[in-house]
N, C-alpha and C. Protein backbone atom coordinates (compact mmCIF):
# COMPACT_ATOMS: atom_id res chain seq x y z
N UNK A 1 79.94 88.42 100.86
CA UNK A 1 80.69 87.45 100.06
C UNK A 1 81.45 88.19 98.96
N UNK A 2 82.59 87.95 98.82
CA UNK A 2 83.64 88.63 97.41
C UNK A 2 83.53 87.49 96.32
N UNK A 3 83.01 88.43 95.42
CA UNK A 3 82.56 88.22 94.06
C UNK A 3 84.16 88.16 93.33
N UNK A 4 85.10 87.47 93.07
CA UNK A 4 85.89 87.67 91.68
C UNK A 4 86.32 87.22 90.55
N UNK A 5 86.61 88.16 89.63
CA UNK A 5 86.67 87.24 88.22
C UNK A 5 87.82 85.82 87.95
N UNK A 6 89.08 86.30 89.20
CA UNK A 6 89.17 84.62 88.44
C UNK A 6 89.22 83.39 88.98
N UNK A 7 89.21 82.56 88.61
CA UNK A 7 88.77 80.99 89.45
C UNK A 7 90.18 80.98 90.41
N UNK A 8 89.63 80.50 91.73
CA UNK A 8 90.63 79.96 92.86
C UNK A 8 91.42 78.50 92.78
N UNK A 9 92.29 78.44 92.80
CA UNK A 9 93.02 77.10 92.63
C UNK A 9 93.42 76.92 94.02
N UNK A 10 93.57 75.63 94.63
CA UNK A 10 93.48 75.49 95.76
C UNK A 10 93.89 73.93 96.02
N UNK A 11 94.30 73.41 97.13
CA UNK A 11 94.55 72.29 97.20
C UNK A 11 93.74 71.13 97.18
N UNK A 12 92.80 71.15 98.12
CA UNK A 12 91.83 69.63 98.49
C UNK A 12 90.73 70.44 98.58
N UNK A 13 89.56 69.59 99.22
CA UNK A 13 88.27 69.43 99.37
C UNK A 13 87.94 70.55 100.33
N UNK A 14 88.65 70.35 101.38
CA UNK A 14 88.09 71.03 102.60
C UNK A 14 88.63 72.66 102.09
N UNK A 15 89.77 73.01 101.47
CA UNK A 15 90.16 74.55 101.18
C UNK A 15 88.60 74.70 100.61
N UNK A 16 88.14 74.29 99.41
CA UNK A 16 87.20 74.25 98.53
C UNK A 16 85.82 74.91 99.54
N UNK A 17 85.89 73.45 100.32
CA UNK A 17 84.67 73.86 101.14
C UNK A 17 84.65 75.20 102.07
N UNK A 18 85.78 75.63 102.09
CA UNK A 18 86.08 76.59 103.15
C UNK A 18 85.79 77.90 102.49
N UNK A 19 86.51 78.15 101.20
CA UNK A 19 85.94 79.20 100.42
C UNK A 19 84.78 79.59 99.68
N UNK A 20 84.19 78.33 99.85
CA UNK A 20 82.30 78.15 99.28
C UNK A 20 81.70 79.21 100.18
N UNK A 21 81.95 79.32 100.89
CA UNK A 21 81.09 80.13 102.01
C UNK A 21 81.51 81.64 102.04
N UNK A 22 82.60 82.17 101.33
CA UNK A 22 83.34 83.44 101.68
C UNK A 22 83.65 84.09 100.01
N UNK A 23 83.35 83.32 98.95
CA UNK A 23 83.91 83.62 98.12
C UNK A 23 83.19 83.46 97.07
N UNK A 24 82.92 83.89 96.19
CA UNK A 24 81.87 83.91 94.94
C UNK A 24 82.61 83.94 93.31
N UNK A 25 83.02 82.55 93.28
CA UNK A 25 83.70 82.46 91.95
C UNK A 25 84.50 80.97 92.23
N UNK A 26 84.70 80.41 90.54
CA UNK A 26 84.67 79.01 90.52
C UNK A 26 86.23 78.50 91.57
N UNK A 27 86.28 77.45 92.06
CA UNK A 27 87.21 77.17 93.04
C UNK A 27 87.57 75.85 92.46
N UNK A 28 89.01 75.60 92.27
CA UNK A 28 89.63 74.41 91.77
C UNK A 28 90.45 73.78 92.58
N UNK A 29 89.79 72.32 92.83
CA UNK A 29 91.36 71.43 93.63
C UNK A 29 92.26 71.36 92.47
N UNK A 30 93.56 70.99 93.27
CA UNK A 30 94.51 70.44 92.68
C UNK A 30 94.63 68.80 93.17
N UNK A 31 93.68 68.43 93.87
CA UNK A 31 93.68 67.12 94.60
C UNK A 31 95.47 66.89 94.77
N UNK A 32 96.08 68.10 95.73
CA UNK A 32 97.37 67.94 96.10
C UNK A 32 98.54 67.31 95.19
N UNK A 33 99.51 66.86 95.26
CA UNK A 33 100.75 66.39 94.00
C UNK A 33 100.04 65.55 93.38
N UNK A 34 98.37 65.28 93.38
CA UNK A 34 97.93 64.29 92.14
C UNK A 34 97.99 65.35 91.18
N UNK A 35 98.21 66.70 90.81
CA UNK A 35 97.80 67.45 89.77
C UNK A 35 99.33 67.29 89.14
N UNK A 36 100.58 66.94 89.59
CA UNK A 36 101.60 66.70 88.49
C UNK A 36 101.51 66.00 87.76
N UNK A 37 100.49 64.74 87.60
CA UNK A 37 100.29 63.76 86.97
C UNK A 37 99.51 63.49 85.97
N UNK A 38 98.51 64.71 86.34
CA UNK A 38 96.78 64.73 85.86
C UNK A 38 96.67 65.89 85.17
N UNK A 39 97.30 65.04 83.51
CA UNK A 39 97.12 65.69 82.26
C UNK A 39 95.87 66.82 82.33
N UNK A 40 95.05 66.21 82.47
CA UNK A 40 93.69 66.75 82.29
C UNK A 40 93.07 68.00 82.60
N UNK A 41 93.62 67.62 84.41
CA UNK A 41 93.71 68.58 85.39
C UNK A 41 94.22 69.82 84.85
N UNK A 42 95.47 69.65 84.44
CA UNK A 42 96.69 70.76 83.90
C UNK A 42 95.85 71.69 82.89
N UNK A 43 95.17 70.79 82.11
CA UNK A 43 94.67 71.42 80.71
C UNK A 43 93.71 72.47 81.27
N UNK A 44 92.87 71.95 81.76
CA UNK A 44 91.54 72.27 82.18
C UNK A 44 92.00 73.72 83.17
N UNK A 45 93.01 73.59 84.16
CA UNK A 45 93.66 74.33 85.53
C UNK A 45 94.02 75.66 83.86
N UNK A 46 94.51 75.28 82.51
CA UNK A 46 95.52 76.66 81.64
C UNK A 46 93.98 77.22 81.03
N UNK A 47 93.36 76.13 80.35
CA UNK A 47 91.82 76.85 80.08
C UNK A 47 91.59 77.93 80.75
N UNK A 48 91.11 77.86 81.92
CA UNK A 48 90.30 78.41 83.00
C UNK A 48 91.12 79.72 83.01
N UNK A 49 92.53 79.59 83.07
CA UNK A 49 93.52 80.63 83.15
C UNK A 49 93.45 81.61 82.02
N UNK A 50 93.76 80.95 80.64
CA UNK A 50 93.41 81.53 79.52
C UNK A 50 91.95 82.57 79.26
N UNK A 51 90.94 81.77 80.10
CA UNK A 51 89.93 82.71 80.29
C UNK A 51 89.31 83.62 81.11
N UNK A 52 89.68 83.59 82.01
CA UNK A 52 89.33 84.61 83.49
C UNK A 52 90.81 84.69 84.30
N UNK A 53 91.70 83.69 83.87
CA UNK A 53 92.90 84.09 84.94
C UNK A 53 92.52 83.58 86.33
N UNK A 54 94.01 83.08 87.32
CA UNK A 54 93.62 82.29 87.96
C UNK A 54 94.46 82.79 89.56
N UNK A 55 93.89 82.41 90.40
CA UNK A 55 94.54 83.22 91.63
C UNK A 55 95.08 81.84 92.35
N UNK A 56 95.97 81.22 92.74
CA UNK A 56 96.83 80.32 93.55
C UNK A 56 96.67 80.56 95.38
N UNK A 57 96.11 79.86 95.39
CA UNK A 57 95.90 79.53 97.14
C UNK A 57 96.28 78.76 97.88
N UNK A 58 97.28 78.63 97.87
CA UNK A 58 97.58 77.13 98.51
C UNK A 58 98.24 77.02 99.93
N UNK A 59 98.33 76.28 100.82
CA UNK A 59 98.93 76.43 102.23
C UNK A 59 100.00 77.17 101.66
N UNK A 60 100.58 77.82 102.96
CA UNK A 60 101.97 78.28 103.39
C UNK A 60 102.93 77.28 103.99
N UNK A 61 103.10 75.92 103.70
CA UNK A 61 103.80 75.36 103.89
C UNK A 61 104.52 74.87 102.73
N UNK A 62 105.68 74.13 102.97
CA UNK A 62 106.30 73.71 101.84
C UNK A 62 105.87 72.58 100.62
N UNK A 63 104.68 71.82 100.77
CA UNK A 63 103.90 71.18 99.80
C UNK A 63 103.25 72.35 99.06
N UNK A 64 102.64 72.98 99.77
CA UNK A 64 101.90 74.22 99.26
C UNK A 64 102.88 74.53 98.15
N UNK A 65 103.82 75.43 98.82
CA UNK A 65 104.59 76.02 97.96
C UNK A 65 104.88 75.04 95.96
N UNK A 66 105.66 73.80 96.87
CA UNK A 66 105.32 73.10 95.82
C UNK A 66 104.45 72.93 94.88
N UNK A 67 103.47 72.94 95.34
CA UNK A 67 102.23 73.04 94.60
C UNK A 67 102.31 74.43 93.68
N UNK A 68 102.64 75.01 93.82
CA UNK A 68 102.79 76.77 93.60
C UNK A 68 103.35 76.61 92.27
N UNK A 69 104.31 76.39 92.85
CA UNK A 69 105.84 76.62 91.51
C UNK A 69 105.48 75.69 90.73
N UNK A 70 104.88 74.42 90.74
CA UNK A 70 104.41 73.52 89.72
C UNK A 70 103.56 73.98 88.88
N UNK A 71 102.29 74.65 89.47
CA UNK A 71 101.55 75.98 88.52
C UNK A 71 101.93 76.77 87.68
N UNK A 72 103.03 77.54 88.24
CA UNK A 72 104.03 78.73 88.03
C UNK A 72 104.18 78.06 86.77
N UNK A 73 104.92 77.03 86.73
CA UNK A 73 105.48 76.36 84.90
C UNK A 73 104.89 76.00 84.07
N UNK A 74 103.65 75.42 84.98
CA UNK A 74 102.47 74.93 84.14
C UNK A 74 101.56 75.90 83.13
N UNK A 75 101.35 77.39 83.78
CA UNK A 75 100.41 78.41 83.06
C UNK A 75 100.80 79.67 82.74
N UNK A 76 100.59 80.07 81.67
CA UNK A 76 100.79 81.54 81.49
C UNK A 76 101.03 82.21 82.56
N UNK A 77 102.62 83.19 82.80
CA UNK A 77 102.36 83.27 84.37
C UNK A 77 101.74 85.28 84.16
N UNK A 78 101.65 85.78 82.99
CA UNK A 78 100.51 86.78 82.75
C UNK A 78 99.13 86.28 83.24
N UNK A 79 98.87 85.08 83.61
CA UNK A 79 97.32 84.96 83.51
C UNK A 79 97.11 84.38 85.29
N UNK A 80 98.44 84.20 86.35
CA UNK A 80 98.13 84.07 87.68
C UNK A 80 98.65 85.41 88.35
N UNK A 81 97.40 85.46 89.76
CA UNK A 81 97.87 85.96 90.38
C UNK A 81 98.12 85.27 91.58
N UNK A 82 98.80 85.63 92.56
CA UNK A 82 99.09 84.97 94.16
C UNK A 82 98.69 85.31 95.17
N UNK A 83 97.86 84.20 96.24
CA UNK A 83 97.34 85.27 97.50
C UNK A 83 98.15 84.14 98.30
N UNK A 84 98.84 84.78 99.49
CA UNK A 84 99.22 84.10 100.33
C UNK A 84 98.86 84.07 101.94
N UNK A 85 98.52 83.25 102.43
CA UNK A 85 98.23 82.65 103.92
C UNK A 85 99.48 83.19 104.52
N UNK A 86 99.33 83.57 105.95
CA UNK A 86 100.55 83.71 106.62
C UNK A 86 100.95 82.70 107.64
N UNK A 87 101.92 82.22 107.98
CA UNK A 87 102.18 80.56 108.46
C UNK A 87 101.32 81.10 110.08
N UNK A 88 100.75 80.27 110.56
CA UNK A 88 100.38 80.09 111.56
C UNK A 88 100.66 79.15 112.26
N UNK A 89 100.92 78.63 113.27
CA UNK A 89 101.01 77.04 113.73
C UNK A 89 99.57 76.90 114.42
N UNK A 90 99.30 75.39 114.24
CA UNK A 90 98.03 74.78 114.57
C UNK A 90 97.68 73.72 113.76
N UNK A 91 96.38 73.00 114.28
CA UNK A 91 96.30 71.87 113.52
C UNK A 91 93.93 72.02 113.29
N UNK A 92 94.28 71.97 112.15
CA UNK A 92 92.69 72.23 111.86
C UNK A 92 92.02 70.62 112.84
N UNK A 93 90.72 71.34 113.22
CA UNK A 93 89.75 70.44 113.70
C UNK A 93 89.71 69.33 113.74
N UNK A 94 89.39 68.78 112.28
CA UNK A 94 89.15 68.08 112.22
C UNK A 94 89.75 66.57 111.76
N UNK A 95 91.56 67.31 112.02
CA UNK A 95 92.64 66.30 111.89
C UNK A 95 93.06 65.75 113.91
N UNK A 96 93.73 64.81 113.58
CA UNK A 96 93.70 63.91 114.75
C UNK A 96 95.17 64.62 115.50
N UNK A 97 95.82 64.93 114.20
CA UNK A 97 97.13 65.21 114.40
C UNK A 97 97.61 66.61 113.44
N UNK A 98 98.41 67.50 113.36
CA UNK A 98 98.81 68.21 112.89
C UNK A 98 99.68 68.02 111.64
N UNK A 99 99.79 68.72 110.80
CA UNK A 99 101.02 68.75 109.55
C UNK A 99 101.87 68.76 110.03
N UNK A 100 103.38 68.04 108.86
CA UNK A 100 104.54 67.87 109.77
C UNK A 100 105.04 69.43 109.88
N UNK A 101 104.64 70.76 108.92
CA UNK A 101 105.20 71.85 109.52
C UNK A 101 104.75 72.32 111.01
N UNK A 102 103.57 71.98 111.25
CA UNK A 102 102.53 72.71 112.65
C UNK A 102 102.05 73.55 111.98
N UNK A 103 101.75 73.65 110.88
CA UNK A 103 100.78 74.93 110.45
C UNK A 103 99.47 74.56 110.36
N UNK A 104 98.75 75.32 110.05
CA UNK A 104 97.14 75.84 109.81
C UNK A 104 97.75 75.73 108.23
N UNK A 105 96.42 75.20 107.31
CA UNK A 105 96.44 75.18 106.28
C UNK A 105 95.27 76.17 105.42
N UNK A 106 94.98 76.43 104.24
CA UNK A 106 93.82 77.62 104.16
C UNK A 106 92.38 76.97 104.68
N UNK A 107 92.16 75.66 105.30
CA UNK A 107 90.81 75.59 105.57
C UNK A 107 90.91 75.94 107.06
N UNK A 108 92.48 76.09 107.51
CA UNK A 108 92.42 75.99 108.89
C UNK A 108 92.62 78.00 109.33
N UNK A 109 92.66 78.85 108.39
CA UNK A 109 93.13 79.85 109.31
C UNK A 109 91.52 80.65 108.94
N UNK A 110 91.80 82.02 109.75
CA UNK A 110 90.32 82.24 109.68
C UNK A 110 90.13 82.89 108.88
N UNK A 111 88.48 83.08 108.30
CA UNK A 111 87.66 84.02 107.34
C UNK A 111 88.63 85.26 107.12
N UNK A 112 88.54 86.06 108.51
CA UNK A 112 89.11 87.57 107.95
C UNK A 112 90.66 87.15 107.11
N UNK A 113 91.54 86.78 107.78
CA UNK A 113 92.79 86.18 106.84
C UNK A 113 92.55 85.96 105.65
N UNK A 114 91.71 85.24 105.23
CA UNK A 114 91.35 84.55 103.92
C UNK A 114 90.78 85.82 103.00
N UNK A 115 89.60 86.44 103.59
CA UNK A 115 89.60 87.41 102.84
C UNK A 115 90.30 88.69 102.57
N UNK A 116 91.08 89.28 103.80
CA UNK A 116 92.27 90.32 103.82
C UNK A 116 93.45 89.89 102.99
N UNK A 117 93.74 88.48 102.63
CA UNK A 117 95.02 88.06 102.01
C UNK A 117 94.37 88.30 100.08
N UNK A 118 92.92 87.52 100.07
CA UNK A 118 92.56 87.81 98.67
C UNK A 118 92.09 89.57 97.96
N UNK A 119 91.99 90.39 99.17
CA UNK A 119 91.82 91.89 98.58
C UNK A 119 92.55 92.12 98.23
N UNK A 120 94.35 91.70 99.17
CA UNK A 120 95.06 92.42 99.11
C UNK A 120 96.34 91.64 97.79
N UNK A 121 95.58 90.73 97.45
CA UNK A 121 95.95 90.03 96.32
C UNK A 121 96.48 90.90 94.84
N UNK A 122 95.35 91.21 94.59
CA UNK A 122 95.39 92.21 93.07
C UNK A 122 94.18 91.49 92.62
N UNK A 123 94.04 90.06 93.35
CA UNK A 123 92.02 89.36 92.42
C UNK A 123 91.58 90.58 91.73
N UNK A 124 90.82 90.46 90.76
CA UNK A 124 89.41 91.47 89.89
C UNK A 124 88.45 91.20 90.94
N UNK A 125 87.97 92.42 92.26
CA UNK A 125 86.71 92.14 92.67
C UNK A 125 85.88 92.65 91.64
N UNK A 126 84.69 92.42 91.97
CA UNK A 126 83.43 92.61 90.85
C UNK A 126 82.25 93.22 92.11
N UNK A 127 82.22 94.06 91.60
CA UNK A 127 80.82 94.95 92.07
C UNK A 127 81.40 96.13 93.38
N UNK A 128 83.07 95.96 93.30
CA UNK A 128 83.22 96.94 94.59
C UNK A 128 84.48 97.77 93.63
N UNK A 129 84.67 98.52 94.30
CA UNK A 129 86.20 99.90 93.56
C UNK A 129 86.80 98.94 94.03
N UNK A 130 88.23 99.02 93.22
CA UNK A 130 89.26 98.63 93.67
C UNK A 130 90.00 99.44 94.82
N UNK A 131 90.49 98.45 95.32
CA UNK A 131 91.15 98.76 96.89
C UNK A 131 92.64 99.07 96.26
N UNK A 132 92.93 99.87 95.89
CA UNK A 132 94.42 100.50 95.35
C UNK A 132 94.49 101.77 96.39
N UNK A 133 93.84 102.34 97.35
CA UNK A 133 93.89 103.32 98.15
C UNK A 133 95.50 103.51 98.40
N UNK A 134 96.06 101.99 99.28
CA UNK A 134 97.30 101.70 99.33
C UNK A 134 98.11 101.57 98.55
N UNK A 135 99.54 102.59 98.89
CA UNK A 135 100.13 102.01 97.89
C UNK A 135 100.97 100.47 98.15
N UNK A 136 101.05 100.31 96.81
CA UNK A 136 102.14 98.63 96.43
C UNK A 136 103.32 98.89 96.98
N UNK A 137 103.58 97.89 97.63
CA UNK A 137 105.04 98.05 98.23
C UNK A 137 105.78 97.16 96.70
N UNK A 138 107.30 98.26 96.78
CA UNK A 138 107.73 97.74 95.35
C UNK A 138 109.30 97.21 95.96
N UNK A 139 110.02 96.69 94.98
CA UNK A 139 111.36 96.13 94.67
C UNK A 139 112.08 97.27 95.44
N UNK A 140 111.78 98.30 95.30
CA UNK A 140 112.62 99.79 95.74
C UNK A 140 112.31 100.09 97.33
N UNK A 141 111.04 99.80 97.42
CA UNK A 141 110.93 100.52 99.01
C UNK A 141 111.52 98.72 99.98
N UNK A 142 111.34 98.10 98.73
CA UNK A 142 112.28 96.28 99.70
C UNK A 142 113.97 97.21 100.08
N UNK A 143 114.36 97.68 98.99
CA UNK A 143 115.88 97.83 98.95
C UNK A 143 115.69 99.48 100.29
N UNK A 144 114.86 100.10 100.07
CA UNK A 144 114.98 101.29 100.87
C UNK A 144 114.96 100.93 102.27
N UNK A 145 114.19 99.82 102.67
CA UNK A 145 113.87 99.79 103.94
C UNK A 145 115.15 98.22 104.36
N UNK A 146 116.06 98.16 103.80
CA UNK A 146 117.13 97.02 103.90
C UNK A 146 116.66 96.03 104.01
N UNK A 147 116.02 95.39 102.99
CA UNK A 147 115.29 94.27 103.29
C UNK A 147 115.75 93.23 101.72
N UNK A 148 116.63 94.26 100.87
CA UNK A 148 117.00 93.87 99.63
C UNK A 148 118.60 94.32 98.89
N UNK A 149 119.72 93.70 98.78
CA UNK A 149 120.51 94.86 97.96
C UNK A 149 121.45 95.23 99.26
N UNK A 150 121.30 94.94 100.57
CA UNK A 150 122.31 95.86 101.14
C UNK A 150 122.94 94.51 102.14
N UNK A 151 124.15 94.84 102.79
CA UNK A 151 124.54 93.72 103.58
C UNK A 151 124.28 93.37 104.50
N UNK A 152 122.80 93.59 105.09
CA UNK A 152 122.37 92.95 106.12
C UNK A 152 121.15 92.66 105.79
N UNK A 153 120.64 92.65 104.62
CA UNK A 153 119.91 91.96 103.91
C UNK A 153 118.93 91.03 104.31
N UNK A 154 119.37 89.76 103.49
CA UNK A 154 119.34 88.31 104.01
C UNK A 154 118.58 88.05 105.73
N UNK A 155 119.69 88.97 106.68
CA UNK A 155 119.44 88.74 108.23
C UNK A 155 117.93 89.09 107.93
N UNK A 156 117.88 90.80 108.02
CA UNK A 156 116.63 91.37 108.17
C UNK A 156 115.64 90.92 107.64
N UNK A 157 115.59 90.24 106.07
CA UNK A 157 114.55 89.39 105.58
C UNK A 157 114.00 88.25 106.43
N UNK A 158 114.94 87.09 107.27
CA UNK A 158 114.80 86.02 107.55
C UNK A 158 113.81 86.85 109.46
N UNK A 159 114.25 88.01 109.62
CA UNK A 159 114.21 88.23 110.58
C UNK A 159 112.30 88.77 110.78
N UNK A 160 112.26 89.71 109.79
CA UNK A 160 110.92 90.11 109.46
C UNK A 160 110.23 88.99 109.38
N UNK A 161 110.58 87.96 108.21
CA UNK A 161 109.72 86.41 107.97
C UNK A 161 109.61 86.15 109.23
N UNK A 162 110.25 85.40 109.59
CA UNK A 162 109.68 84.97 111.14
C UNK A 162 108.56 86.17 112.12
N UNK A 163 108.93 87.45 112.02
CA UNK A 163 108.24 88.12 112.87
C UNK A 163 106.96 87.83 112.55
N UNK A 164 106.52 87.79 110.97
CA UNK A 164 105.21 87.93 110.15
C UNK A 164 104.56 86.47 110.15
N UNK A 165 105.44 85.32 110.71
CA UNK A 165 105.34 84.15 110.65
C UNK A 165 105.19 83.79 109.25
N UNK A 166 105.53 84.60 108.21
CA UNK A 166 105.99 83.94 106.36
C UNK A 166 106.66 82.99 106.56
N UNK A 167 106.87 81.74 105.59
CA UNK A 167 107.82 81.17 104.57
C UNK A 167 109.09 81.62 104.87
N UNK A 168 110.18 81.17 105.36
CA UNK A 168 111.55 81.93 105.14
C UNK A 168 112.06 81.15 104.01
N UNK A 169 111.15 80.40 103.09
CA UNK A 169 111.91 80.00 102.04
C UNK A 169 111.49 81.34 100.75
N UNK A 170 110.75 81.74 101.34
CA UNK A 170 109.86 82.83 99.96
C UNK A 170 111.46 83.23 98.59
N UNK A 171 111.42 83.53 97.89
CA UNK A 171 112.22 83.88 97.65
C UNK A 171 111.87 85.44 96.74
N UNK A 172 112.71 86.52 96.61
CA UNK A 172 112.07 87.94 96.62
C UNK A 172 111.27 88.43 95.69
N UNK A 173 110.85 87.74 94.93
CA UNK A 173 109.41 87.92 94.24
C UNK A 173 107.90 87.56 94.83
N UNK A 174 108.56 86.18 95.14
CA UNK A 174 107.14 85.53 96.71
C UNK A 174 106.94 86.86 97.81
N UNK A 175 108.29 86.29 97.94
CA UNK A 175 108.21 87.89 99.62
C UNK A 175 107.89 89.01 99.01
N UNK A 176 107.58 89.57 98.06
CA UNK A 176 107.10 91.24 97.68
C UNK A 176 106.21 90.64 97.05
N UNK A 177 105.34 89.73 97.25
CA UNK A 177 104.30 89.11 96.69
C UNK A 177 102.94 89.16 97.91
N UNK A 178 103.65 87.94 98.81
CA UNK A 178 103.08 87.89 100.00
C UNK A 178 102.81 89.32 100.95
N UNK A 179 103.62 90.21 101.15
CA UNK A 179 103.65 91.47 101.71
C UNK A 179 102.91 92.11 101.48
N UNK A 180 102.60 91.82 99.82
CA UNK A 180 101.68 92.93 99.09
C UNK A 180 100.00 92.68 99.05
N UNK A 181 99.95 91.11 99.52
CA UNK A 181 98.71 90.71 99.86
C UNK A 181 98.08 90.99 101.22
N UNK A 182 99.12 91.01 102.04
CA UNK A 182 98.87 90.75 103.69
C UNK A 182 98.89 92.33 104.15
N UNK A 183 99.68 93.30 103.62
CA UNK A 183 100.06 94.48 104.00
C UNK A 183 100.18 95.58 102.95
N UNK A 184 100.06 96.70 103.41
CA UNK A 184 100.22 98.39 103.24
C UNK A 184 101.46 98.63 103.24
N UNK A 185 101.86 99.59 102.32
CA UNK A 185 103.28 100.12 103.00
C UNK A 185 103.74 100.76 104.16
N UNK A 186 103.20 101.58 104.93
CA UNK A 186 102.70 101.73 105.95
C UNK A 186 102.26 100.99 106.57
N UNK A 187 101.70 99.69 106.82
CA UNK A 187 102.00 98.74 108.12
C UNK A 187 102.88 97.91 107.77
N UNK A 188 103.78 97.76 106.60
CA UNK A 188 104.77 96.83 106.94
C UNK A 188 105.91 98.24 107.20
N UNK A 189 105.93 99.49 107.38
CA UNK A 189 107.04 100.36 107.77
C UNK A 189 106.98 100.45 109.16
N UNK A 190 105.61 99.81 109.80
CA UNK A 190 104.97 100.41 111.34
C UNK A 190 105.71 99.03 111.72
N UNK A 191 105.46 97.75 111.52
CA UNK A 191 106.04 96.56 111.48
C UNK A 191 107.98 96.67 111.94
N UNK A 192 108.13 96.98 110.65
CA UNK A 192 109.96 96.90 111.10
C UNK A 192 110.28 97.90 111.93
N UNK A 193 109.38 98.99 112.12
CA UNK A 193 110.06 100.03 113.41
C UNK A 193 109.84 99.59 115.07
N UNK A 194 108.35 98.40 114.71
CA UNK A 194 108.13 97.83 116.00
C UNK A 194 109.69 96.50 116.21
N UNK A 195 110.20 96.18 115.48
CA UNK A 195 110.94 94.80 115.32
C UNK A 195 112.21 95.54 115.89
N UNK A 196 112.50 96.78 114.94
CA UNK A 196 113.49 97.45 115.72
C UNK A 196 113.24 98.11 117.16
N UNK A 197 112.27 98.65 118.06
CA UNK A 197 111.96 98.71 119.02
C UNK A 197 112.80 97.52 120.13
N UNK A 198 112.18 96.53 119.41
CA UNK A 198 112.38 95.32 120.48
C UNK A 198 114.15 95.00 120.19
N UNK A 199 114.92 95.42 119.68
CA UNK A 199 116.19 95.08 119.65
C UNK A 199 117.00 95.66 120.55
């Protein structure tokens, strides 16, 4: 189980329940767009932040996201960090029917995901070294590897997203966000040489 210092924010019940089992540190709904409303919530969601700092979990779909950026304004953004899910399509168990994206939501994708996306987060684990072995993929190796800054840009971004099944809404702080959770610099360089292969 990963021990870390700061509380998980998360959408509903079932994310909650899903990380009870994998994760060792306090876990917060947002009981979904009821938290734009819910003074309380907000207060309580900057507290928590103010004191241990807070890691954002939320689907990879576009409510998710929403959910995200509503945070983003809401809290010190020194005091979040971001782990991101990679879009999957599917429909968890124990729904009748799927989301209108077809995705898997964080109760729906699996353990290793969940925990490979929060190592590779920046979270404070507690009781293990930090996993910095890898280096951070930065703003520079985005622009080195044409993925930022050059005129084919845009394509290659939208093109990678889809390969990785990301968000093609990310926009380039998300996307060198998400990358940096999910991947190495070295497997996202092994990544675009396989993408170029197939062209």
């Amino acid at each position: 189980m990963l021990k870390i210092k700061e509380a998980i924010i998360v959408e509903g019940r079932y994310d909650k329940i899903k990380l009870k089992g994998l994760i060792d540190a306090p876990i917060i709904e947002t009981n979904g767009f009821r938290v734009f409303s819910d003074k309380e919530k907000q207060n309580l969601i900057r507290q928590i932040a103010d004191t241990r700092g807070i890691l954002i979990l939320t689907d990879s779909d576009g409510a998710g996201f929403v959910i995200r950026n509503f945070l983003k304004g809401t809290v010190d953004k020194s005091k979040i960090k971001h782990c991101y899910i990679p879009q999957i399509a599917g429909k968890e168990k124990r729904k009748a029917k799927g989301g209108k994206e077809g995705l898997l939501g964080v109760e729906g994708v699996s353990d290793e995901v969940i925990i490979k996306a929060i190592r590779n987060s920046g979270a404070t684990l507690i009781g293990e070294k930090s996993n910095n072995s890898n280096k951070e993929i930065t703003k520079a190796d985005l622009f080195t590897l044409g993925l930022t800054g050059t005129t084919n840009a845009e394509k290659n971004r939208q093109t990678l997203l889809k390969y990785l099944n990301l968000p093609k809404y990310l926009s380039t702080n998300a996307f060198l966000t998400a990358l940096n959770c999910l991947y190495s610099l070295k497997e996202l360089n092994d990544v675009i040489n396989e993408i170029k292969s197939k062209m």
